[in-house]
N, C-alpha and C. Protein backbone atom coordinates (compact mmCIF):
# COMPACT_ATOMS: atom_id res chain seq x y z
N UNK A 1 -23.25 76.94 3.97
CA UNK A 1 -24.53 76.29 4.12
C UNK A 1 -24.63 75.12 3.16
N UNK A 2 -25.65 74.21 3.63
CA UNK A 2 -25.53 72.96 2.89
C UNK A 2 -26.72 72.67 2.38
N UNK A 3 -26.92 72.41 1.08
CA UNK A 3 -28.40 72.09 0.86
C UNK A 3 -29.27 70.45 1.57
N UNK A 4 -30.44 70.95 1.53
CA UNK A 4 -31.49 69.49 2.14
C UNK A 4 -31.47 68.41 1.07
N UNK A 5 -31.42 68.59 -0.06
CA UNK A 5 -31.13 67.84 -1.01
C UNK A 5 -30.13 67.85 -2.35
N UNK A 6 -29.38 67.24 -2.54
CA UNK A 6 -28.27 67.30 -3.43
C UNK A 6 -28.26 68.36 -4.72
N UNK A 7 -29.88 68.33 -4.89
CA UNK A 7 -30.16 69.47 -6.38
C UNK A 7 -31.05 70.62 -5.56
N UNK A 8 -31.30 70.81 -4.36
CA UNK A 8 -31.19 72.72 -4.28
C UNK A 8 -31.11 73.30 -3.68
N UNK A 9 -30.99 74.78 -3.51
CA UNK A 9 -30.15 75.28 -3.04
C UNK A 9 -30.64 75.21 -1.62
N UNK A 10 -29.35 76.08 -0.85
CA UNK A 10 -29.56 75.89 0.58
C UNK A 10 -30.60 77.12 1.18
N UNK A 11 -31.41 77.08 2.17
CA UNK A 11 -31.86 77.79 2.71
C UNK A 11 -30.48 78.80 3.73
N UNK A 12 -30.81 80.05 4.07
CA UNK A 12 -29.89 80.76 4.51
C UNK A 12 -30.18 81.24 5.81
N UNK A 13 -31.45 80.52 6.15
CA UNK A 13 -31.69 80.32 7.54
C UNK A 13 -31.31 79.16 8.16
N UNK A 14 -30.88 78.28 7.46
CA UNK A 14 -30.93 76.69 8.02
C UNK A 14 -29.40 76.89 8.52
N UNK A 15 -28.72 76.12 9.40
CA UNK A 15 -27.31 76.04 9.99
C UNK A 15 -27.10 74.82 9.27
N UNK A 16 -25.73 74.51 8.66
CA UNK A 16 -25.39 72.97 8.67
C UNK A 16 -25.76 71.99 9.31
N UNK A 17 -24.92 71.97 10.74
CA UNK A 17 -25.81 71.01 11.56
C UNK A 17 -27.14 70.58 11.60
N UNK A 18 -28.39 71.75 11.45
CA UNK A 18 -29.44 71.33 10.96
C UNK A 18 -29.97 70.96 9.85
N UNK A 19 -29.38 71.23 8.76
CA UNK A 19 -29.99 70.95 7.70
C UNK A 19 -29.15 68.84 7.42
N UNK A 20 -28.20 68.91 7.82
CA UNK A 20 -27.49 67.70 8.01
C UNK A 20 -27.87 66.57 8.98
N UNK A 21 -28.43 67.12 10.05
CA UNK A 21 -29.21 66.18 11.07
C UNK A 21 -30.23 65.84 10.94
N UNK A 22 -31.29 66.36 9.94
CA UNK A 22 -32.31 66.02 9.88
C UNK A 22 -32.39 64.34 9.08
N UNK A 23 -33.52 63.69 9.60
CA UNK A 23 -33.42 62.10 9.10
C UNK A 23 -34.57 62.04 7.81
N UNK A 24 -34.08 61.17 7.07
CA UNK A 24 -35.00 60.67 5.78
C UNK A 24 -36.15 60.47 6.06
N UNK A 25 -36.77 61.08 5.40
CA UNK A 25 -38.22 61.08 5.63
C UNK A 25 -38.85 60.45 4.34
N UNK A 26 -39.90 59.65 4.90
CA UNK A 26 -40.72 58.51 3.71
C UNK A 26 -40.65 59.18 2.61
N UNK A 27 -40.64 60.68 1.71
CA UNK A 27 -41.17 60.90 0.84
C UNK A 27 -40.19 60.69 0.26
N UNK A 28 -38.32 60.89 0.73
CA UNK A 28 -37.51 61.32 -0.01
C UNK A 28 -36.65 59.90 -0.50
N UNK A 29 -37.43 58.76 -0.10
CA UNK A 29 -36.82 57.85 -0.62
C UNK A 29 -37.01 57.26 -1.67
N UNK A 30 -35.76 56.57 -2.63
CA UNK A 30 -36.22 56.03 -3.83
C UNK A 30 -37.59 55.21 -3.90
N UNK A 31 -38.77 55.15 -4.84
CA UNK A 31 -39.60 54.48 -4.36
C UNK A 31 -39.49 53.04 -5.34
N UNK A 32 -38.81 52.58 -6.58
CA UNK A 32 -38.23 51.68 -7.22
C UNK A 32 -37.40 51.03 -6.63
N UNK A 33 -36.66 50.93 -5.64
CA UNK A 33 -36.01 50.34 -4.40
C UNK A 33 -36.53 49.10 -3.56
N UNK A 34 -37.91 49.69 -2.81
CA UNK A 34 -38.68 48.95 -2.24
C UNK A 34 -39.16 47.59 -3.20
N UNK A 35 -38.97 47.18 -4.27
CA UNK A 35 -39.18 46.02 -4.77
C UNK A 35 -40.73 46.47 -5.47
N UNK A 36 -41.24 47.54 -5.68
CA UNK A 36 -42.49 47.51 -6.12
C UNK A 36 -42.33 47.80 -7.61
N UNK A 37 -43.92 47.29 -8.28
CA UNK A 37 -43.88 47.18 -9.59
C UNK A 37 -44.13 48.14 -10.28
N UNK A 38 -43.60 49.48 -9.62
CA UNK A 38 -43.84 50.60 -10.41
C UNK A 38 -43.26 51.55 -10.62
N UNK A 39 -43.07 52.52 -11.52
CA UNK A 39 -41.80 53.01 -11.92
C UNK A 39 -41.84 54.15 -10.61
N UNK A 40 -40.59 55.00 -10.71
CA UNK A 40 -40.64 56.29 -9.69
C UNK A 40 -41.71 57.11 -10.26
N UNK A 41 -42.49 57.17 -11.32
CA UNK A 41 -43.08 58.33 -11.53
C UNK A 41 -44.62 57.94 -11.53
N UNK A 42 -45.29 56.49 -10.82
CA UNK A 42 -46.16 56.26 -10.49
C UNK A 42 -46.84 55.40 -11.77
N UNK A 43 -46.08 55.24 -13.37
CA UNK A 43 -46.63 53.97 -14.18
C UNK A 43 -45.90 52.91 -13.48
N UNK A 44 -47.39 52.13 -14.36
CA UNK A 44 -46.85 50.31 -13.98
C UNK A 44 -45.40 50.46 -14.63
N UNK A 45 -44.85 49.23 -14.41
CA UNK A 45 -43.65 49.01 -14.95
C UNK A 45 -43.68 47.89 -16.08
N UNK A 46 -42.67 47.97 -16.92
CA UNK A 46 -42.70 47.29 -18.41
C UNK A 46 -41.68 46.52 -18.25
N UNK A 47 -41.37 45.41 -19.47
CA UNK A 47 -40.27 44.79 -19.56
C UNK A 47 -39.30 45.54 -20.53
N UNK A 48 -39.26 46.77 -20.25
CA UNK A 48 -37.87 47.39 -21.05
C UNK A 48 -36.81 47.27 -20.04
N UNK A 49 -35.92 47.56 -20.87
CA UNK A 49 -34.07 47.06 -20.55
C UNK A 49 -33.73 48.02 -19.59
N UNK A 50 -33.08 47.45 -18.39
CA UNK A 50 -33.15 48.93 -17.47
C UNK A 50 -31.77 49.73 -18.20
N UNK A 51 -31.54 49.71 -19.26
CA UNK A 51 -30.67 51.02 -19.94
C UNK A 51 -31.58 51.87 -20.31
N UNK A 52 -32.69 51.26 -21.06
CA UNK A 52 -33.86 52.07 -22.01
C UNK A 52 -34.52 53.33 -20.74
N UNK A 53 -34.82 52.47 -19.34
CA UNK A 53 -35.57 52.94 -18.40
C UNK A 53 -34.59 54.16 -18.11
N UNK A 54 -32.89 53.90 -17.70
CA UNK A 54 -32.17 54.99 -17.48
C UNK A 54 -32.67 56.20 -18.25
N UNK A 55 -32.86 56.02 -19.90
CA UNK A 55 -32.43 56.81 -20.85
C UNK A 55 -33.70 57.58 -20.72
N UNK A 56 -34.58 56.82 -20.54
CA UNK A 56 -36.22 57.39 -20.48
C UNK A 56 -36.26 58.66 -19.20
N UNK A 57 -35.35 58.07 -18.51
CA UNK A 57 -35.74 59.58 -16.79
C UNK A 57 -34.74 60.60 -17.05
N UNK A 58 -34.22 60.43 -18.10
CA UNK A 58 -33.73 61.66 -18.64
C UNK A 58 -34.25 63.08 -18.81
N UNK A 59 -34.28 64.21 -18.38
CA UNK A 59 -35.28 65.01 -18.99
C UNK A 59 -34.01 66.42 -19.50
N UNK A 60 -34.60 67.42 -20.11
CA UNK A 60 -34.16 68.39 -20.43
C UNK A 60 -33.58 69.28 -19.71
N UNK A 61 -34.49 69.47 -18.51
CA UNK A 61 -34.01 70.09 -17.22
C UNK A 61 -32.69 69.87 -16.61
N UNK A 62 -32.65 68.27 -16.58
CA UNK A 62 -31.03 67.85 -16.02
C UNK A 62 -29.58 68.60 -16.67
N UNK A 63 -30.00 68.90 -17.83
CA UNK A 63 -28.56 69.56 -18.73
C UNK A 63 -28.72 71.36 -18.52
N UNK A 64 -30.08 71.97 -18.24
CA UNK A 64 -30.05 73.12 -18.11
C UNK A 64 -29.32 73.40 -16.51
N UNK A 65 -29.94 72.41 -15.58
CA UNK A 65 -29.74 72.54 -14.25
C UNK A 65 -28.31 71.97 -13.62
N UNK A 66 -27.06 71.75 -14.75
CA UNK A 66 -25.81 70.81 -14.63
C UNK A 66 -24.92 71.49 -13.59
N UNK A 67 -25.47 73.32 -13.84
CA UNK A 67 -24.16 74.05 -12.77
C UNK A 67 -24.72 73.75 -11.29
N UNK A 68 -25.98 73.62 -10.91
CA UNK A 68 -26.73 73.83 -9.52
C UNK A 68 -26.50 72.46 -8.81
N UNK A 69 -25.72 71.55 -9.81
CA UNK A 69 -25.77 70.18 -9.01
C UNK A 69 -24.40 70.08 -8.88
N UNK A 70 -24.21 69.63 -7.01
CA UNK A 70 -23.00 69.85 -6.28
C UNK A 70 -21.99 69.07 -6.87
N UNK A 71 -20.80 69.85 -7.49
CA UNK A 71 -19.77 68.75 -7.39
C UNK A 71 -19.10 68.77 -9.41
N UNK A 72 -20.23 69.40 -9.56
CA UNK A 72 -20.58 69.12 -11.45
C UNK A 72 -19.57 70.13 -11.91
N UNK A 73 -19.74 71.41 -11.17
CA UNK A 73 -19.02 72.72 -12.02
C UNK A 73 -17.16 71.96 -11.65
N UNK A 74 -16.57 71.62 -10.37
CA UNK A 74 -15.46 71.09 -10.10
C UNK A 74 -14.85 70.10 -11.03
N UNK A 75 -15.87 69.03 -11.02
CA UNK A 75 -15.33 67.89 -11.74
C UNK A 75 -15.26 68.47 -13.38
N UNK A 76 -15.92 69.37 -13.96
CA UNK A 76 -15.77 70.04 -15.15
C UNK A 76 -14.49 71.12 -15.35
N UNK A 77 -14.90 71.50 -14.73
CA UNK A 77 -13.24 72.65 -14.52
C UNK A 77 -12.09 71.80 -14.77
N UNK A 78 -12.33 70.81 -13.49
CA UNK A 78 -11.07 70.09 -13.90
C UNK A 78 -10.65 69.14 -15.20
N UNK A 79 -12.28 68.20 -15.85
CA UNK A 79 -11.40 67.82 -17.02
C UNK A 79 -11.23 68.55 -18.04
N UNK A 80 -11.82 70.07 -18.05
CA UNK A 80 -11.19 70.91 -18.96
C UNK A 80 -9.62 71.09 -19.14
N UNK A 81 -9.40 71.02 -17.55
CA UNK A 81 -8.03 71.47 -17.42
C UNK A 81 -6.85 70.42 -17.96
N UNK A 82 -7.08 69.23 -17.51
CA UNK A 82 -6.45 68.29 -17.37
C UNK A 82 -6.67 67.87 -19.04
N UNK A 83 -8.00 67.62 -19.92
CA UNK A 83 -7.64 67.33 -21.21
C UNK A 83 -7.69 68.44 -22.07
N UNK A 84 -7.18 69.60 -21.56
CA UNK A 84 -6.31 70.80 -22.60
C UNK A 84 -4.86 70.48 -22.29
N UNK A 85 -4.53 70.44 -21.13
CA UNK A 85 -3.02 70.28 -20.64
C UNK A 85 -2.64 68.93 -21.10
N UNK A 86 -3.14 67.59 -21.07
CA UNK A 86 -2.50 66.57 -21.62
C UNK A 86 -2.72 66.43 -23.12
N UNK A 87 -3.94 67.15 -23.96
CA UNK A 87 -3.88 67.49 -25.29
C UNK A 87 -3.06 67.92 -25.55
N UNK A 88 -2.54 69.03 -25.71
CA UNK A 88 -1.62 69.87 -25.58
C UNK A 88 0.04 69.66 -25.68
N UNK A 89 0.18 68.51 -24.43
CA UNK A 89 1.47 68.25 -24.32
C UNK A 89 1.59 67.17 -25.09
N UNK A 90 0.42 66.59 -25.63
CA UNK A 90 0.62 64.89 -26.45
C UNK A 90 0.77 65.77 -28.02
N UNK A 91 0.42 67.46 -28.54
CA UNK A 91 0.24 67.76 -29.58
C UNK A 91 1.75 68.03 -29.47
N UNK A 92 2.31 68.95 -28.68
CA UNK A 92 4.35 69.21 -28.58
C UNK A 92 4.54 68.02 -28.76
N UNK A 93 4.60 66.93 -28.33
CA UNK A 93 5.48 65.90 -28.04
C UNK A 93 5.24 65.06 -29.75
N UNK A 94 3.67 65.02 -30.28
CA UNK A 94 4.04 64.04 -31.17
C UNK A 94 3.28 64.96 -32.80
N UNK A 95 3.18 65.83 -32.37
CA UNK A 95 2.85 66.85 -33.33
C UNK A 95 1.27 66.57 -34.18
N UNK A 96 0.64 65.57 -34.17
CA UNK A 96 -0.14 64.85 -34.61
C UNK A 96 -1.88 65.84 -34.14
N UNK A 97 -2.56 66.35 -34.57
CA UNK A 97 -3.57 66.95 -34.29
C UNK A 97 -4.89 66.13 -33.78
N UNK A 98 -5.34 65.25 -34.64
CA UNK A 98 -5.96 64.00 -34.47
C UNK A 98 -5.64 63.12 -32.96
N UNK A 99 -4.82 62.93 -32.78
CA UNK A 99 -4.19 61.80 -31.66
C UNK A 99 -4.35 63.05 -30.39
N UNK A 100 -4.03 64.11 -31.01
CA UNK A 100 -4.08 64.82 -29.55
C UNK A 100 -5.53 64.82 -29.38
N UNK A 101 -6.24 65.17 -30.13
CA UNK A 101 -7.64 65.63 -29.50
C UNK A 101 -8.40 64.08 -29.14
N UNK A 102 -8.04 63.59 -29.58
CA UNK A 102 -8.87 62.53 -29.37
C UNK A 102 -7.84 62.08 -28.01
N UNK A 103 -6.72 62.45 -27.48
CA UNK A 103 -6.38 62.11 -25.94
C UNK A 103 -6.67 63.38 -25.25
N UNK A 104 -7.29 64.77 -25.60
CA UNK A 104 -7.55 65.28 -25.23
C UNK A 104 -9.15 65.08 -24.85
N UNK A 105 -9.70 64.54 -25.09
CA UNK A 105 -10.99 64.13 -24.93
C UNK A 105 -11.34 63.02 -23.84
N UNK A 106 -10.41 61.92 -24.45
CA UNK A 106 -10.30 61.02 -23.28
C UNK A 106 -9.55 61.63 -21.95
N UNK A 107 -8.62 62.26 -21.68
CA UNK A 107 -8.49 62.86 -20.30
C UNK A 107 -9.45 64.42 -19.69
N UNK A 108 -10.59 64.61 -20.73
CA UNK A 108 -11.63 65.40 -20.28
C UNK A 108 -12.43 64.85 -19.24
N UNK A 109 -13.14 63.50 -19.99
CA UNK A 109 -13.86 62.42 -19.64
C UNK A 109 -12.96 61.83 -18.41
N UNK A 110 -12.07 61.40 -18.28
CA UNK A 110 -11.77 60.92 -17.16
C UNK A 110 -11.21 61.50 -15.97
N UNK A 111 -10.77 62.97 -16.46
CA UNK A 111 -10.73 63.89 -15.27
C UNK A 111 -11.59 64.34 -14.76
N UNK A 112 -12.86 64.66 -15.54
CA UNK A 112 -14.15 65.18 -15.52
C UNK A 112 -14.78 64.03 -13.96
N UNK A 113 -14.60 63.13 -14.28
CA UNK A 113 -15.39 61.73 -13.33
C UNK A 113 -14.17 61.58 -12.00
N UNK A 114 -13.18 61.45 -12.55
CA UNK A 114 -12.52 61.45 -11.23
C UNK A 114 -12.67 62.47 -10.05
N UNK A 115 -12.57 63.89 -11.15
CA UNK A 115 -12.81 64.89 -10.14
C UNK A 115 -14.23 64.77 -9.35
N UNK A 116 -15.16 65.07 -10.68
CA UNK A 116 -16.57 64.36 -9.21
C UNK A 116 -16.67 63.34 -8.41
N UNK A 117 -16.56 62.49 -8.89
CA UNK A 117 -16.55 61.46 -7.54
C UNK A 117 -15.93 61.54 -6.32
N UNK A 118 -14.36 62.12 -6.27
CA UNK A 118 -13.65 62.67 -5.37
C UNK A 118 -14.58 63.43 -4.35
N UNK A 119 -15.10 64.65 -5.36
CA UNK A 119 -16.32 65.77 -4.55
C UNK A 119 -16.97 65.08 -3.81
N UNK A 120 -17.71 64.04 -4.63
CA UNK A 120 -18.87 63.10 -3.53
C UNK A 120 -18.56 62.69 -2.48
N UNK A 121 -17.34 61.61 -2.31
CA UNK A 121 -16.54 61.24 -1.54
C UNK A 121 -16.42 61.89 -0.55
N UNK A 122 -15.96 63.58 -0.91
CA UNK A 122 -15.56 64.41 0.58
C UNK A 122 -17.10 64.62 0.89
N UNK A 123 -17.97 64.83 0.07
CA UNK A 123 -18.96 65.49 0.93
C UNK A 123 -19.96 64.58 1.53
N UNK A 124 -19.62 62.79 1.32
CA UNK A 124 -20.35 62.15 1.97
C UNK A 124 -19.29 61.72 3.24
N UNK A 125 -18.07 62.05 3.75
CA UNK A 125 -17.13 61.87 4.11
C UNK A 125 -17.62 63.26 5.26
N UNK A 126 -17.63 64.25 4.92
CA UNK A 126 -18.10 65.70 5.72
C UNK A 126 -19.47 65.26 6.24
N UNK A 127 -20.71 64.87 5.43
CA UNK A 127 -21.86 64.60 6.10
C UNK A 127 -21.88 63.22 7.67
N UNK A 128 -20.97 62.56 7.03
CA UNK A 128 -20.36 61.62 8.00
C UNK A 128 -20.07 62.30 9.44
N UNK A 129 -19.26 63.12 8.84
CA UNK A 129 -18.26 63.81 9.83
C UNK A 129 -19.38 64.91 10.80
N UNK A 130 -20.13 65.15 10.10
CA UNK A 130 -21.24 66.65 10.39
C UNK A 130 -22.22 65.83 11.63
N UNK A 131 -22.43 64.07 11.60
CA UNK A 131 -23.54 63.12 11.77
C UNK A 131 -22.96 62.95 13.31
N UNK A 132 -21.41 62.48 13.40
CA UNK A 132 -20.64 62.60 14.32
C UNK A 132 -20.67 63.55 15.35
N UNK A 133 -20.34 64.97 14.87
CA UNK A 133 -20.54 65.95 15.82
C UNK A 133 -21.53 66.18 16.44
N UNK A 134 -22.78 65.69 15.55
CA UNK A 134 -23.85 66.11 16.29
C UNK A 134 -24.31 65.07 17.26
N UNK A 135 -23.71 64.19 17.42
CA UNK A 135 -24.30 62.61 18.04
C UNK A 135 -23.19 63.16 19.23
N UNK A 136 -22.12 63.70 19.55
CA UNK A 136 -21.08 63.64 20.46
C UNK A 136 -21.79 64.82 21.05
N UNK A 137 -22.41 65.93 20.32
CA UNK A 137 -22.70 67.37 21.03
C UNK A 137 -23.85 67.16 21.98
N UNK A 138 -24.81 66.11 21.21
CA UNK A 138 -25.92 65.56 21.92
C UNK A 138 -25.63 64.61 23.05
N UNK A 139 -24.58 63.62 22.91
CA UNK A 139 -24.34 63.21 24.15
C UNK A 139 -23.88 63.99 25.32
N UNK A 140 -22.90 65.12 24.99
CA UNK A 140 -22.36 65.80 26.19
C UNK A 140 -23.20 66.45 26.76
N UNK A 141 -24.35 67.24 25.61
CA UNK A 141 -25.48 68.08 26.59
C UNK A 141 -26.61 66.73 27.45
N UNK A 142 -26.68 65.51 26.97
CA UNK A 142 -27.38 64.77 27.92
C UNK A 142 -26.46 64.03 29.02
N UNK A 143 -25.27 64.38 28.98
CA UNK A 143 -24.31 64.29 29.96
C UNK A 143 -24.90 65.46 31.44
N UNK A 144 -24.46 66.47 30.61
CA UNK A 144 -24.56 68.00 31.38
C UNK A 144 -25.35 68.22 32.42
N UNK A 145 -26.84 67.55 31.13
CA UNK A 145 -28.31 67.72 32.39
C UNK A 145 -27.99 66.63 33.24
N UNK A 146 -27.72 65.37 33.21
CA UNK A 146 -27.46 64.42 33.93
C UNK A 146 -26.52 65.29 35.52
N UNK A 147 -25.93 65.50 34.90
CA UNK A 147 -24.54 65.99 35.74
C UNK A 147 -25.25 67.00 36.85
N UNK A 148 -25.64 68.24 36.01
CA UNK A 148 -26.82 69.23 36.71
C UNK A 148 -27.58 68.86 37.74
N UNK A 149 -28.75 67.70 37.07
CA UNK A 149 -29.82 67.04 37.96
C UNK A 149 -28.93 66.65 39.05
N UNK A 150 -28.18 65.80 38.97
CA UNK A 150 -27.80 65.37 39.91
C UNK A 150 -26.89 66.21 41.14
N UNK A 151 -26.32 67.16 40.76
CA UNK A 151 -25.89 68.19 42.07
C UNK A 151 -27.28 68.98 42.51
N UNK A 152 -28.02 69.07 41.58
CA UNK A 152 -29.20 69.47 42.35
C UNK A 152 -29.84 68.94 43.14
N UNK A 153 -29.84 67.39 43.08
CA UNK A 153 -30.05 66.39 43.85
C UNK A 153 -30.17 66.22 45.17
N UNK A 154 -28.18 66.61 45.19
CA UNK A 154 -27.26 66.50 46.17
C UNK A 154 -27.17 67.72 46.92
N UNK A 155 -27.69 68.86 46.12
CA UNK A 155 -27.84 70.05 47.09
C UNK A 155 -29.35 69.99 48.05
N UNK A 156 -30.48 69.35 47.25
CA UNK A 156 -31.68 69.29 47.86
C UNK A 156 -31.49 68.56 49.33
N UNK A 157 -30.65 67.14 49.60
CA UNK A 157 -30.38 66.40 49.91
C UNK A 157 -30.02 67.28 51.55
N UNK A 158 -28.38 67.73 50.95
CA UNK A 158 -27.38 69.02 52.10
C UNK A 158 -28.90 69.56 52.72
N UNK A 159 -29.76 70.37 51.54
CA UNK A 159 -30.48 71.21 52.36
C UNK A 159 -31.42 70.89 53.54
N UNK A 160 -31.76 69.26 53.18
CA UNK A 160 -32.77 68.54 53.75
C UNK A 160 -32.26 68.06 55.24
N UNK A 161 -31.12 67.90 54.96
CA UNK A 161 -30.40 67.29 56.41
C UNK A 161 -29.73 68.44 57.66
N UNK A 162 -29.71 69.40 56.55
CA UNK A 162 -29.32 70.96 57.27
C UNK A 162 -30.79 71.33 57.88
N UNK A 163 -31.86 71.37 57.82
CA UNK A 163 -32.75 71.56 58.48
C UNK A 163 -33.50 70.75 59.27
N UNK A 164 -33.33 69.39 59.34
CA UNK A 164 -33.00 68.07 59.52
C UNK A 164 -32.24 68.59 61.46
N UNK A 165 -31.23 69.05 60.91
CA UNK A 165 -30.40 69.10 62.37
C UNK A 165 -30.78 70.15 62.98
N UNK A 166 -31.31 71.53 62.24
CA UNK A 166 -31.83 72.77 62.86
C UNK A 166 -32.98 72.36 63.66
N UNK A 167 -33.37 71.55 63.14
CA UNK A 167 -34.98 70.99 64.09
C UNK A 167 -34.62 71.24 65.55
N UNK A 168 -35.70 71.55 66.44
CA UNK A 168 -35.42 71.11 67.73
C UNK A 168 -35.67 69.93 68.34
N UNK A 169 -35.26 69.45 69.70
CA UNK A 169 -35.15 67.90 69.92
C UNK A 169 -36.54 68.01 70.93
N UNK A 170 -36.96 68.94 70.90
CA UNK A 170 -38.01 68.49 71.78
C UNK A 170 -39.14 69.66 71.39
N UNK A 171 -40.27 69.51 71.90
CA UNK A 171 -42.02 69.89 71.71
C UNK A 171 -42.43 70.24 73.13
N UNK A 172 -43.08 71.09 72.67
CA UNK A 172 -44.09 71.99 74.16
C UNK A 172 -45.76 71.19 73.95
N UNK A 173 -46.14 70.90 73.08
CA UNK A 173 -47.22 70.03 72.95
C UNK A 173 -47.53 69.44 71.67
């Protein structure tokens, strides 16, 4: 199952296909986008630095809530993995404690990001893919009825001309 929005969880009634087909709806869009002068959280807007503004929509919640957001626990696993294993092999190779951790850190950080983004990638790559099926499933069933209607058509048609000829050719009054 797939969640309706990137941070929660999925309903266990919803099917993929549905929860994936459904279209953006006014509320769920960025509203700082549209060119208006006001922040997402409904103040005017200031002339601070849009780093300051990043740093400001920060909240506490985001670091408690890091495992529930898709893609986060993967890309972590992996630069654990990747800057213990290249720590590690840079500490055998040059014996140096310092140099390792500090390349053990840097291949945390950059395994850490590679691996998520990858995640994103497939799963905007799958939603793609999910958008597809359902546009091809929908054409074939408006194929189907098409197809349907129309032998029904063609049977009304047979039936019309079959009684058509049963008629008799002539009248008593």
């Amino acid at each position: 199952m797939a969640p309706t929005n990137d941070n929660e969880r999925p309903n266990t009634n919803e099917k993929v296909l549905h929860v994936w087909s459904k279209p953006i709806e006014e509320g769920d869009q960025v509203p700082g986008l549209q060119g208006s002068d006001k922040n997402p959280d409904g103040t005017p807007r200031t002339s601070r630095s849009p780093l300051s503004e990043a740093v400001s929509m920060i909240k506490r919640e985001d670091f408690t809530n890091v495992a529930n957001t898709p893609c986060a626990r993967q890309g972590l696993l992996t630069g654990i993995g990747a800057g213990a294993g290249l720590g590690g092999l840079k500490f055998v190779i040059q014996g140096n404690a310092t140099k390792s951790a500090n390349w053990a850190v840097g291949f945390f950080i950059l395994g850490s990001i590679a691996s998520y983004e990858y995640c994103q990638y497939q799963r905007r790559a799958e939603k793609i893919q999910m958008k597809r099926h359902i546009e091809v499933v929908t054409q074939n069933r408006k194929e189907q009825a098409k197809k349907i209607a129309e032998e029904r058509r063609e049977q009304q048609r047979i039936e019309e001309e079959q009684k058509a000829r049963d008629r008799a050719w002539y009248k008593f009054w």
